[in-house]
Protein backbone atom coordinates (compact mmCIF):
# COMPACT_ATOMS: atom_id res chain seq x y z
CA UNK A 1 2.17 -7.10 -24.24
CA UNK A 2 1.92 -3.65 -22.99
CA UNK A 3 -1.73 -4.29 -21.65
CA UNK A 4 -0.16 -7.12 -19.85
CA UNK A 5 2.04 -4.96 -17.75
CA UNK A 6 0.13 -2.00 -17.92
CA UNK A 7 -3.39 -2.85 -16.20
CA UNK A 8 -1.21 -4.57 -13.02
CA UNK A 9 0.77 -2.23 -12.57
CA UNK A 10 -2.52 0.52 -12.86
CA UNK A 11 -4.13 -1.28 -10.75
CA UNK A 12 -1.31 -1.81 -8.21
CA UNK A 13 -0.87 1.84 -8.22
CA UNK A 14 -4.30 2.75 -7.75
CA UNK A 15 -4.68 0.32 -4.75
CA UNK A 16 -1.55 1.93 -2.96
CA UNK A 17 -4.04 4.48 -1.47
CA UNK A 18 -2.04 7.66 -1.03
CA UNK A 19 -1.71 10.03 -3.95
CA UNK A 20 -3.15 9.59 -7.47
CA UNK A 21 -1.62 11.13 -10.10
CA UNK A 22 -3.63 14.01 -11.08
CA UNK A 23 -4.39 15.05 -7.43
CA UNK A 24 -3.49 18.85 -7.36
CA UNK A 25 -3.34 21.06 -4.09
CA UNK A 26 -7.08 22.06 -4.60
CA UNK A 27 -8.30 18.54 -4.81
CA UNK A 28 -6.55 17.42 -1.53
CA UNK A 29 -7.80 20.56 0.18
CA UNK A 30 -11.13 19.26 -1.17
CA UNK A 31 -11.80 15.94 -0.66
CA UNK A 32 -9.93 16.84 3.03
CA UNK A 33 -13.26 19.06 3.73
CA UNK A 34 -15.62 16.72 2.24
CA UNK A 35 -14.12 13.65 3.93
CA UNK A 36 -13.29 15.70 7.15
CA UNK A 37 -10.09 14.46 7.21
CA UNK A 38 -6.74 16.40 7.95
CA UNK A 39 -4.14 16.59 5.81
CA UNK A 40 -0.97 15.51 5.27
CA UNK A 41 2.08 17.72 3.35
CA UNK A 42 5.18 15.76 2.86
CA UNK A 43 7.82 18.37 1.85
CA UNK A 44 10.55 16.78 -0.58
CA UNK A 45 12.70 17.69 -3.04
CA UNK A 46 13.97 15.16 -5.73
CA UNK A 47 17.79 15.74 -4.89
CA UNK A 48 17.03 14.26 -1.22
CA UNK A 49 18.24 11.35 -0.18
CA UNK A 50 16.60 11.41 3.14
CA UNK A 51 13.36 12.16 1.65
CA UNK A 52 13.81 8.94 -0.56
CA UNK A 53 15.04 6.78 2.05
CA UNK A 54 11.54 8.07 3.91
CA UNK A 55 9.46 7.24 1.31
CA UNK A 56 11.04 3.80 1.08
CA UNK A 57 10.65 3.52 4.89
CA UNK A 58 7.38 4.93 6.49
CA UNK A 59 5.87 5.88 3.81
CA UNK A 60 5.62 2.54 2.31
CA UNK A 61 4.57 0.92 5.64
CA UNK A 62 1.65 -1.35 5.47
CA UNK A 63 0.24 0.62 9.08
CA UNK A 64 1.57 3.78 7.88
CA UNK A 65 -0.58 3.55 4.79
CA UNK A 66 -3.53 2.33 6.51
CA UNK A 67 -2.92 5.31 9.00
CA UNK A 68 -3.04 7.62 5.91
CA UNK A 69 -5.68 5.96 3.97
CA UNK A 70 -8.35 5.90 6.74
CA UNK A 71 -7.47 9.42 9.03
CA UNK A 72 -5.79 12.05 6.43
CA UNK A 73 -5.46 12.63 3.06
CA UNK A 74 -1.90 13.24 1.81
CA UNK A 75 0.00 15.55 -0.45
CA UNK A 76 3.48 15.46 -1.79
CA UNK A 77 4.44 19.14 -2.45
CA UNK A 78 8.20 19.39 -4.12
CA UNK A 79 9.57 22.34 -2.39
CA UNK A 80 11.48 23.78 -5.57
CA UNK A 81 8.46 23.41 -7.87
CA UNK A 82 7.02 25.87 -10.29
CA UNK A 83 3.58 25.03 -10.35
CA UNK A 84 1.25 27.18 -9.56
CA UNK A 85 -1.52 26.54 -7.17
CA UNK A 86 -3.85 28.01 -4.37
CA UNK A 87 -4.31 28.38 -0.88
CA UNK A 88 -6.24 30.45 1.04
CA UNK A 89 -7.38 32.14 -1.59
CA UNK A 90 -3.49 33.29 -2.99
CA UNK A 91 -2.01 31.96 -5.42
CA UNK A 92 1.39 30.47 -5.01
CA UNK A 93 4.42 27.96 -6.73
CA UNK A 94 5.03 25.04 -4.68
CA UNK A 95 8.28 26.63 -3.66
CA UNK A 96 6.25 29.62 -2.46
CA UNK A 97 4.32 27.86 -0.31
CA UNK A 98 6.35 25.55 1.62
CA UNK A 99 8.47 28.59 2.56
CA UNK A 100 4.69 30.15 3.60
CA UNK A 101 5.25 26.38 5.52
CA UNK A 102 7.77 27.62 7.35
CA UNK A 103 10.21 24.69 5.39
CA UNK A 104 13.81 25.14 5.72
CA UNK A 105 14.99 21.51 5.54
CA UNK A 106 14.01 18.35 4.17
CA UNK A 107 12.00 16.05 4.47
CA UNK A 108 9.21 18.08 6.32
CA UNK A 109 6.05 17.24 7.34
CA UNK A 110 3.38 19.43 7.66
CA UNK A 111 -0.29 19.08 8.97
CA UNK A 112 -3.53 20.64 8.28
CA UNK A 113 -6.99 20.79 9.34
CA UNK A 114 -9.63 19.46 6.99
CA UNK A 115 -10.80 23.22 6.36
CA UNK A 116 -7.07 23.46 5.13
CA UNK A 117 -6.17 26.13 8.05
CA UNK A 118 -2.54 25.00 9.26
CA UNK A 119 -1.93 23.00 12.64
CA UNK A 120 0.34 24.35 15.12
CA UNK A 121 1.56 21.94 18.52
CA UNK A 122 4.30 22.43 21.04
CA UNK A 123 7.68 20.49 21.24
CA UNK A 124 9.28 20.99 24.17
CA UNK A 125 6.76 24.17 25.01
CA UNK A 126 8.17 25.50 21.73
CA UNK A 127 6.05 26.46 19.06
CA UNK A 128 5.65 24.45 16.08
CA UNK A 129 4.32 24.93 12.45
CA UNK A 130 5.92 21.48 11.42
CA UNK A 131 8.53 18.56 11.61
CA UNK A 132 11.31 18.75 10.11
CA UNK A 133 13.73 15.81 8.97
CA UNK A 134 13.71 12.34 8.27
CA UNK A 135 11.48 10.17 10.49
CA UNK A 136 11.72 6.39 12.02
CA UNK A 137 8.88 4.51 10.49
CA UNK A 138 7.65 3.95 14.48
CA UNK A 139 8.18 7.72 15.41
CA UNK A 140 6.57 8.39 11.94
CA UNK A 141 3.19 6.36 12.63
CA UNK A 142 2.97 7.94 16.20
CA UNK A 143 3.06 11.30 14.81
CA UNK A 144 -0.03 10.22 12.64
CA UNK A 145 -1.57 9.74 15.53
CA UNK A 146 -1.14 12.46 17.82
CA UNK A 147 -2.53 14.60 14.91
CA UNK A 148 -5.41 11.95 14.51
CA UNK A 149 -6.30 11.86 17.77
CA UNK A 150 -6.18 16.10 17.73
CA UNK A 151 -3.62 15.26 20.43
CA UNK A 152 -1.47 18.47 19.54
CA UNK A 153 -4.50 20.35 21.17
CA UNK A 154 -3.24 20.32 24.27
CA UNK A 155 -0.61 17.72 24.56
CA UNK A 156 3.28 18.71 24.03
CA UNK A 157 4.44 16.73 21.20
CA UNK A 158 7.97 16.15 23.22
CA UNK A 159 5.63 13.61 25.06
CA UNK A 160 5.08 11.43 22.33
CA UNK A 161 8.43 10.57 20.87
């Protein structure tokens, strides 16, 4: 009986693309250099509703997925988490490093480069380490690419949504 819910539900899991269980900090940073593919942070913490609601929303979007799955590789880091793990050759807790992040609020999204180095863009000619806040599914997946497209090279985000 277990089996019988267990192996869908695996596999159903394993299919959903975006972040095995298992996948620590050093993995993503990994498999983001090997796969040159930037990265994805999605900064949550489990008392947020907003971060839950996007989750449920873009997150879970068939395009948004498929956005994911094929350009970035994505991490969820809990911003009041005790684990300990490394970037940049320093060791940090998750809490640690998504005030390094520059993380104040949440949800936040942050981007990297596939050699892990962080990606800065303009809103509004202001300087920007990452978004905070809940995003629209359709804002969401045009944020995905303007950081696909290495659009925040030289284009002010404020253009784009």
């Amino acid at each position: 009986m277990i089996s019988k819910i267990f192996i869908p539900v695996f596999i159903l899991i394993m299919h959903s693309g975006l972040l095995f269980a298992g996948d620590t900090f050093e993995d993503v940073l990994k498999k983001a250099s090997t796969e040159n593919k930037r990265i994805v942070i999605d900064v949550y913490t489990d008392w947020c509703g907003w971060c839950k609601k996007m989750d449920a929303e873009a997150y879970s979007n068939k395009e948004v997925k498929k956005l994911i799955e094929e350009n970035f590789v994505l991490y969820k880091l809990d911003a009041e988490g005790k684990n300990k793990l490394t970037y940049n050759g320093k060791q940090y807790t998750e809490e640690e490093l998504s005030y390094y992040f520059e993380v104040f609020s949440f949800p936040t999204t942050v981007f990297l480069e596939p050699d892990g180095k962080l990606i800065t863009f303009s809103y509004d000619n202001y300087p920007m380490k990452n978004i905070p806040g809940y995003v629209k599914t359709d804002e969401f997946k045009k944020l995905l690419i303007y950081f696909k497209d290495g659009k925040y090279k030289d284009t002010d985000l404020s253009k784009i949504i």
